[in-house]
Protein backbone atom coordinates (compact mmCIF):
# COMPACT_ATOMS: atom_id res chain seq x y z
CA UNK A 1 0.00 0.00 0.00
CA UNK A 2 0.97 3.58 -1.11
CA UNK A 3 0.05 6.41 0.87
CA UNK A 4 0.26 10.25 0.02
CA UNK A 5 -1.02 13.68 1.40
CA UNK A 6 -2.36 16.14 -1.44
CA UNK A 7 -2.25 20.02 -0.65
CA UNK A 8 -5.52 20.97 0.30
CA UNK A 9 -4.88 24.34 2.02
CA UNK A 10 -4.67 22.96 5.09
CA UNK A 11 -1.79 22.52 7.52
CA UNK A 12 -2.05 18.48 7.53
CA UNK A 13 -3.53 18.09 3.67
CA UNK A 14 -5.79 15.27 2.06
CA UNK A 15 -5.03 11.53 2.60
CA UNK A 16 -4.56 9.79 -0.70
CA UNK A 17 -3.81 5.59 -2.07
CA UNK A 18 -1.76 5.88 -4.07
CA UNK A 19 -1.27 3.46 -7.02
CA UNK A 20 1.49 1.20 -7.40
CA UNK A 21 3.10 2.58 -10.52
CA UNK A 22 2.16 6.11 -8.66
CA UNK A 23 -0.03 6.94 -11.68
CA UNK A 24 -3.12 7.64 -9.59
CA UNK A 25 -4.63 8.21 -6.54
CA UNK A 26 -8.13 7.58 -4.64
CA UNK A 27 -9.19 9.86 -1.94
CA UNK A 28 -8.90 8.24 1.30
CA UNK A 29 -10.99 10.83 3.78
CA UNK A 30 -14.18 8.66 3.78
CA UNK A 31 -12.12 6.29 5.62
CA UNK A 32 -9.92 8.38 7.66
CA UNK A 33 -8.79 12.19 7.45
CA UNK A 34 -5.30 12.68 7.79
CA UNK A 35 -2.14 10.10 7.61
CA UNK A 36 -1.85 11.01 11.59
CA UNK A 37 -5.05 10.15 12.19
CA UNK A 38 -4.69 6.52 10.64
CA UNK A 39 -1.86 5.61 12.69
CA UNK A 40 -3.70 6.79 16.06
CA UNK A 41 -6.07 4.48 14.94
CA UNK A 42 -4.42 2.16 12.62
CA UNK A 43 -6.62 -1.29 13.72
CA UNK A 44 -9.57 0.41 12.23
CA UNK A 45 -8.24 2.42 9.34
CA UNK A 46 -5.25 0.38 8.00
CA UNK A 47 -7.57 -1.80 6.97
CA UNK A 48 -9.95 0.39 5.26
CA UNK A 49 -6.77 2.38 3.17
CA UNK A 50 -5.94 -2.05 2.09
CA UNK A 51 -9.46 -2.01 0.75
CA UNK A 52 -8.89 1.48 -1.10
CA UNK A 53 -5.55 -0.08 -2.19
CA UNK A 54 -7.19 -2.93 -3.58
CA UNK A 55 -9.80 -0.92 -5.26
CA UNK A 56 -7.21 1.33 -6.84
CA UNK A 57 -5.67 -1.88 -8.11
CA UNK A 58 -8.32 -3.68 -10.25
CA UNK A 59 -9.91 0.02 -11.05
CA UNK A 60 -13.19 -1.08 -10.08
CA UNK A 61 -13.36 2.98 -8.27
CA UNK A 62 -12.92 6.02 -10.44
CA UNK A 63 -9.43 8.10 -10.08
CA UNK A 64 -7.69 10.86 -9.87
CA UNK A 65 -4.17 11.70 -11.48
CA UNK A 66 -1.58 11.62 -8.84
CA UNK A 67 1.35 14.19 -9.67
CA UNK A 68 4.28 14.31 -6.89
CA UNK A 69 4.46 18.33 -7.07
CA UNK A 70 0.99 18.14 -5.70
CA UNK A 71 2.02 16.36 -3.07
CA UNK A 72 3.01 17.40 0.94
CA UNK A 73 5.37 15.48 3.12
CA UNK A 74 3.25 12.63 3.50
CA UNK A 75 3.18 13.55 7.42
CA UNK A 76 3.38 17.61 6.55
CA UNK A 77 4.13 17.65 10.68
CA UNK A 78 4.64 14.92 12.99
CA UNK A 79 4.56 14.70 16.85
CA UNK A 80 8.17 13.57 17.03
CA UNK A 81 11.12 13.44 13.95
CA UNK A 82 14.11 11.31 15.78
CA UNK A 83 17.40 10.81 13.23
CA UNK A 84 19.40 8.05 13.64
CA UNK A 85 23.16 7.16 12.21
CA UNK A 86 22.71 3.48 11.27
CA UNK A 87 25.77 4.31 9.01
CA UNK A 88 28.19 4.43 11.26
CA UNK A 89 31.30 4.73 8.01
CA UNK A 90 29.45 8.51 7.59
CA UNK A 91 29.51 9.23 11.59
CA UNK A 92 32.87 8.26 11.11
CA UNK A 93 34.19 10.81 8.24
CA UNK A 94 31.91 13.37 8.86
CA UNK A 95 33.46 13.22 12.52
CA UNK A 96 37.28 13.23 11.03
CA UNK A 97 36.33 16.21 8.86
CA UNK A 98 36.11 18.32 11.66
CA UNK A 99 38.86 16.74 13.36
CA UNK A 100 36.59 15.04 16.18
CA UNK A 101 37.55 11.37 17.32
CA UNK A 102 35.04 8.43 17.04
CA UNK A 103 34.65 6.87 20.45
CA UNK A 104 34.32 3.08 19.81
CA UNK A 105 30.74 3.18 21.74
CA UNK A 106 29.71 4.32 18.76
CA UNK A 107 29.77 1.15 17.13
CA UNK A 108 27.74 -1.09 19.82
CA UNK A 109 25.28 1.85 20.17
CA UNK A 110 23.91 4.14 17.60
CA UNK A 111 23.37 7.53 18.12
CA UNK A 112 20.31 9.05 17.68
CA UNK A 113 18.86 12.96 18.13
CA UNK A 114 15.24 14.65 17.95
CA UNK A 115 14.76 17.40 15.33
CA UNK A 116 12.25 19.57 14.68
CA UNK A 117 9.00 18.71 13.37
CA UNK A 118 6.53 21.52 13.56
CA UNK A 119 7.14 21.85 10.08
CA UNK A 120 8.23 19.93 7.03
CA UNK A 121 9.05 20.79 3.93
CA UNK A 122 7.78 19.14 0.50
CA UNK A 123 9.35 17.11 -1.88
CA UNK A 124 9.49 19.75 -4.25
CA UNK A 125 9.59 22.83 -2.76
CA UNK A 126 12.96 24.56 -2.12
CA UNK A 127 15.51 24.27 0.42
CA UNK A 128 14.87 28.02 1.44
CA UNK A 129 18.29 29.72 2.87
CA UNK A 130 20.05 33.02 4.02
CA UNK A 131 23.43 32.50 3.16
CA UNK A 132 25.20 29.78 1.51
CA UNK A 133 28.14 30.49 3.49
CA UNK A 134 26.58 28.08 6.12
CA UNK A 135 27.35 25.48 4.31
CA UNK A 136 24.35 23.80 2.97
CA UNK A 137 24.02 19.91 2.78
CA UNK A 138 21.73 17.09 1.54
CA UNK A 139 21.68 13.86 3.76
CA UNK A 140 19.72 10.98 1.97
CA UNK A 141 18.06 9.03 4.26
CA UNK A 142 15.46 6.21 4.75
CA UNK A 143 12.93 6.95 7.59
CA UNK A 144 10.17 4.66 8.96
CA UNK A 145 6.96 5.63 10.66
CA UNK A 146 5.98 3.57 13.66
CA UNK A 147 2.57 2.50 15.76
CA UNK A 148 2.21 3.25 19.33
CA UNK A 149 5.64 1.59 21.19
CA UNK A 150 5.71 0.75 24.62
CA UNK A 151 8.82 2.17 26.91
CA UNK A 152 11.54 -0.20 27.05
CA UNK A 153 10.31 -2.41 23.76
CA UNK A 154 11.85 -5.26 22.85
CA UNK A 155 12.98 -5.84 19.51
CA UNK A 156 10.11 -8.01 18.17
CA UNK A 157 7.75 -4.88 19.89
CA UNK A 158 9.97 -2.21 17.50
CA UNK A 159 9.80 -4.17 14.13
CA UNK A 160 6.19 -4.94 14.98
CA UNK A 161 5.38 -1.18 15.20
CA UNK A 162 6.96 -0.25 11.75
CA UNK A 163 3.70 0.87 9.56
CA UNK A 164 5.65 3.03 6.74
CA UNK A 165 8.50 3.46 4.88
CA UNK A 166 9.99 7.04 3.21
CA UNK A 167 12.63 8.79 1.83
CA UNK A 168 13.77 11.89 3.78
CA UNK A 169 16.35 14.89 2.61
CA UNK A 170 17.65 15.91 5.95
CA UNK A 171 19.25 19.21 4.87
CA UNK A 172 22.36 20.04 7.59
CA UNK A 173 23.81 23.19 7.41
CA UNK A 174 27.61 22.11 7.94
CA UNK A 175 28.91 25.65 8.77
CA UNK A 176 26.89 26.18 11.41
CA UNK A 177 27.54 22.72 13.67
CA UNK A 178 30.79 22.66 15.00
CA UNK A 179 30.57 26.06 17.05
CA UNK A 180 26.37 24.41 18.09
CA UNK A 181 28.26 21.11 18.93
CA UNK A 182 30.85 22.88 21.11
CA UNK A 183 28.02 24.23 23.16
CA UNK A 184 27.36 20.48 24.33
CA UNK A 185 23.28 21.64 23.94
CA UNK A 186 23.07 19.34 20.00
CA UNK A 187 22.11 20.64 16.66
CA UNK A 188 19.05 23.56 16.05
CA UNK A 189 19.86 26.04 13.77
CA UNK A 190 22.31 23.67 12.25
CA UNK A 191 19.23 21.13 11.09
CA UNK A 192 16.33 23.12 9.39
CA UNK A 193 13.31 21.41 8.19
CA UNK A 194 13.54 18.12 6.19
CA UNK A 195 11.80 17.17 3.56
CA UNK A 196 10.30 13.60 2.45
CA UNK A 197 9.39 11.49 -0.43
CA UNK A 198 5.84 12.41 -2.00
CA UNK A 199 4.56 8.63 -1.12
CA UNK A 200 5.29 6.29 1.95
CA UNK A 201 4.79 2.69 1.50
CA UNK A 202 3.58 -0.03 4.20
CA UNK A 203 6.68 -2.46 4.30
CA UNK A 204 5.00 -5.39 2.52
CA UNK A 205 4.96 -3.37 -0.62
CA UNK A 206 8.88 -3.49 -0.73
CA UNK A 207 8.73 -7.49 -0.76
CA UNK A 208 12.11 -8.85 -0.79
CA UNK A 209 13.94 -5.94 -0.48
CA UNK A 210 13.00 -5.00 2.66
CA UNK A 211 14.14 -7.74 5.32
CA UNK A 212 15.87 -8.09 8.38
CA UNK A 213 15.02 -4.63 9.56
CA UNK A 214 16.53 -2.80 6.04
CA UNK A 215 15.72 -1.75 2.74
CA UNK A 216 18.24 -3.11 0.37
CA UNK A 217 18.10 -1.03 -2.47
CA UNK A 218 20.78 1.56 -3.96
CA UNK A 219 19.43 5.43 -2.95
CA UNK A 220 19.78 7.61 -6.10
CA UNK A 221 21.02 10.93 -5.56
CA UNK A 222 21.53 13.36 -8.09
CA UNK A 223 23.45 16.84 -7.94
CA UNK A 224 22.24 19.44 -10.93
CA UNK A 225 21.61 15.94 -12.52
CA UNK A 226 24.44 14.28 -12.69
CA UNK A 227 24.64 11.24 -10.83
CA UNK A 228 26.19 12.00 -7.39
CA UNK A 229 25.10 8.93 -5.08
CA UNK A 230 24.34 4.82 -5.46
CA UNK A 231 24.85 3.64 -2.02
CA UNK A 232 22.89 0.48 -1.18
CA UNK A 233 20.96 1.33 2.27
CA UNK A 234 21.17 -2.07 2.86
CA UNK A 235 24.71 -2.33 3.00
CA UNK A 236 26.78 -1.15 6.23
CA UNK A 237 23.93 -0.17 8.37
CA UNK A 238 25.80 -1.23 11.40
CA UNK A 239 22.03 -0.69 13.38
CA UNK A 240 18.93 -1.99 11.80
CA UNK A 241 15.33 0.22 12.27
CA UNK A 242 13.91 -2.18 14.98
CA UNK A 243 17.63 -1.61 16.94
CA UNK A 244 17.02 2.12 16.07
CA UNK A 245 13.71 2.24 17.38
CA UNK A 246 14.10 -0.25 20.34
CA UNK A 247 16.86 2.49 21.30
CA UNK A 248 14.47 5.28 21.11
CA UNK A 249 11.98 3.74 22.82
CA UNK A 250 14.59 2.78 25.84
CA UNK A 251 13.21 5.75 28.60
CA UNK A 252 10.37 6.85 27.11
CA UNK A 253 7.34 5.34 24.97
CA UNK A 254 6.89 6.65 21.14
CA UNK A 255 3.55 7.97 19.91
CA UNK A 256 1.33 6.63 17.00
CA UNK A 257 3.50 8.72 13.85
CA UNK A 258 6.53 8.84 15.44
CA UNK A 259 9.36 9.20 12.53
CA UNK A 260 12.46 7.01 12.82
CA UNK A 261 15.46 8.06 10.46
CA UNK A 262 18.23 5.88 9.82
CA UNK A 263 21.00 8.82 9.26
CA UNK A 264 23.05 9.25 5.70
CA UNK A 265 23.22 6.33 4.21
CA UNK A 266 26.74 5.26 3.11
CA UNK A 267 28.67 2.22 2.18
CA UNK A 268 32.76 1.51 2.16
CA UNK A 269 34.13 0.93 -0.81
CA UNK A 270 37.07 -2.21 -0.33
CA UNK A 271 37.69 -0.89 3.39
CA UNK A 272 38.30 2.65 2.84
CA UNK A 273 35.93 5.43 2.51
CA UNK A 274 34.15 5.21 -1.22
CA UNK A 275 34.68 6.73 -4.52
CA UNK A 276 32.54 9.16 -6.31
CA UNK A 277 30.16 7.30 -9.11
CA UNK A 278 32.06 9.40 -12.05
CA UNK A 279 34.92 6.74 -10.68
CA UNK A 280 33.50 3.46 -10.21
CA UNK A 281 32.34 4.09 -7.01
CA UNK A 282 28.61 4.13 -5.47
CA UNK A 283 29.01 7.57 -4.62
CA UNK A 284 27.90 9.56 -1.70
CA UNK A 285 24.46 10.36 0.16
CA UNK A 286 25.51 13.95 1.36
CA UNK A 287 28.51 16.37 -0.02
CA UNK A 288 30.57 16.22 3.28
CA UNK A 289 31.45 12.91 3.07
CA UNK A 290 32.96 13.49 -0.45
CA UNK A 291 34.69 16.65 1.35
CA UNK A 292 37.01 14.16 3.73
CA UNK A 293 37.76 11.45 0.86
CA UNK A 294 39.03 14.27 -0.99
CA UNK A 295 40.39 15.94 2.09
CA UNK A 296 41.66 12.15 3.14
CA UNK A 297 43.10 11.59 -0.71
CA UNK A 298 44.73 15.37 -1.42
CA UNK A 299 44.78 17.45 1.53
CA UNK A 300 42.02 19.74 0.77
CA UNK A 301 38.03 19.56 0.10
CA UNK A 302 37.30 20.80 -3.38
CA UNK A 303 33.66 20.28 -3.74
CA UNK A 304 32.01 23.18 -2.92
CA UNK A 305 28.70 22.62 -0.19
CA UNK A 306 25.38 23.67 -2.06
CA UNK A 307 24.71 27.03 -3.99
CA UNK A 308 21.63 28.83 -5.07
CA UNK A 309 20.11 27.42 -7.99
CA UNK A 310 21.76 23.79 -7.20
CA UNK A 311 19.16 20.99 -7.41
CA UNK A 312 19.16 17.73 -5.31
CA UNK A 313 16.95 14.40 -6.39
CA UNK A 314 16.60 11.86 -4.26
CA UNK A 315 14.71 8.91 -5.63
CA UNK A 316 15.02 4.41 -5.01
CA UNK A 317 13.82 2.23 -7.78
CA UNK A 318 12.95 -0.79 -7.69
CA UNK A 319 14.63 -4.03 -9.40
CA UNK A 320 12.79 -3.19 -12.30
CA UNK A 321 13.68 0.36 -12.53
CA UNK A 322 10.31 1.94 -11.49
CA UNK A 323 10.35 4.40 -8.55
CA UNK A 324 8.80 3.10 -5.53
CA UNK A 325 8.41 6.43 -3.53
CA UNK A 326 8.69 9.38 -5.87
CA UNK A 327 11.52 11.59 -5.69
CA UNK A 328 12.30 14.08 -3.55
CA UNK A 329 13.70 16.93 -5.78
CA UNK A 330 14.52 20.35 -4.29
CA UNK A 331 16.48 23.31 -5.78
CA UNK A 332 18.41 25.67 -3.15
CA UNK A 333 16.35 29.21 -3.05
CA UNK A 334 17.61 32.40 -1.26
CA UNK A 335 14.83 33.30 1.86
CA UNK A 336 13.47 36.58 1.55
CA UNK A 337 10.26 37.47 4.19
């Protein structure tokens, strides 16, 4: 099942099925109003949005044409956005670019933060910015949406609470976290709102490729559309989502539409740190981590961080080349009130 929310001029939009080949769309407010509101009571309405699936799948229900610029954040605000780093290779250059050591906890338990979620941005509206001096950043990412889970879950409890599965652009404005770091308070300003793919997708929908807690697919990101990133996010995620959310969960319980994000997904290359696609490699998920290896490899970071007019895509396909969640595709606007 494929789930969207439509712009309706409200703060939380329409909830929309979405078809498969995410062609078309059938309105899902008879059965339930808002994507929140069917995980609060997702018993009663997952159910219902299966039957709409169905429906939507032998056409037995008139349609409407789904386009992805129509579409919000399929939660346009959530009651809690926590961002994991599964990938513990990009906790691990991001932290030697700004000359930080990696304590080897880090490897036995992930680390995890809450950002904010008042407001998110969608899939293709613009990164909005003041200055690109601050060093803007994409971070692809795979996020899940969970049920209600109970403080202190166990494992089984966190996989058995995963209802959805997106794609997220957590934009990080690099300039900016060293100094908020320092302040030992965690990022704010540094982490402005993220954005996510146009459709989430109930795990089943992913069949094979989504097992043992991952979804192992390559994530496609593209810089001014060139191909930029291929990492598989099923490939060196040291912690899987249940870990992830079975960590969250440890001192406190997680609401219905919680959002669990697995951090910037990023794969080794032979035992070292990756090579950009143009060179055989599978790339990179954000531009800092291309910073180090060239940092790592020369001495000095040559790519530049993202400029106005730059334009990010972040899409997953599956094996038969057909994109499962739509694409996240944002260009880098200056803010003006």
């Amino acid at each position: 099942m494929k789930l969207a929310t439509l712009r309706d001029g409200s703060r939380d939009g329409k909830l929309v099925v979405v078809s498969t080949d995410l062609t078309h769309y059938l309105d899902a407010t008879p059965a339930t109003p808002t994507l929140q509101a069917a995980l609060d009571d997702w018993a009663d309405a997952g159910p219902k949005l299966a039957t709409l699936a169905q429906a939507l799948l032998v056409g037995t229900t008139p349609t409407g044409r789904f386009r992805e610029h129509d579409a919000l954040s399929p939660l346009p605000r959530a009651y809690q956005w926590a961002d994991g780093s599964a990938y513990v290779n990009h906790v691990e250059l991001v932290r030697r670019a700004r000359g930080a050591e990696m304590p080897e906890s880090f490897w036995t338990e992930p680390l995890i933060y809450q950002g904010g979620s008042d407001t998110f941005v969608a899939p293709r509206d613009p990164i909005l910015a003041v200055d690109i001096a601050n060093g803007i950043d994409m971070e692809a990412e795979i996020a899940v949406v969970v049920g209600d889970v109970p403080m202190g879950a166990t494992r089984g409890e966190a996989a058995a609470a995963i209802r959805l599965v997106m794609l997220v652009n957590d934009v990080s404005l690099r300039g900016l976290i060293p100094a908020e770091l320092a302040k030992g308070f965690g990022f704010f300003q540094s982490k402005p709102s993220s954005a996510f793919s146009p459709v989430a997708v109930t795990p089943d929908e992913l069949g094979t490729a989504w097992r043992g807690g991952k979804l192992h697919l390559p994530l496609c990101v593209d810089l001014n559309g060139q191909p930029f990133g291929r990492a598989d996010a099923g490939i060196d995620m040291t912690f899987d989502f249940p870990s992830l959310i079975a960590h969250a969960a440890r001192t406190r319980r997680l609401g219905a539409g919680t959002i669990i994000g697995s951090g910037t997904v990023s794969n080794k290359l032979d035992g070292g740190p990756g090579r950009p696609v143009g060179e055989g490699g599978v790339g990179y998920s954000c531009i800092a981590e291309l910073r180090t290896v060239e940092t790592i490899a020369t001495g000095q970071a040559t790519t530049p961080f993202l400029k106005f007019g730059d334009t990010v895509r972040i899409e997953m396909k599956d094996a038969h080349g057909h994109s499962i969640f739509g694409a996240i595709e944002q260009t880098v606007e200056r803010f003006s009130r």
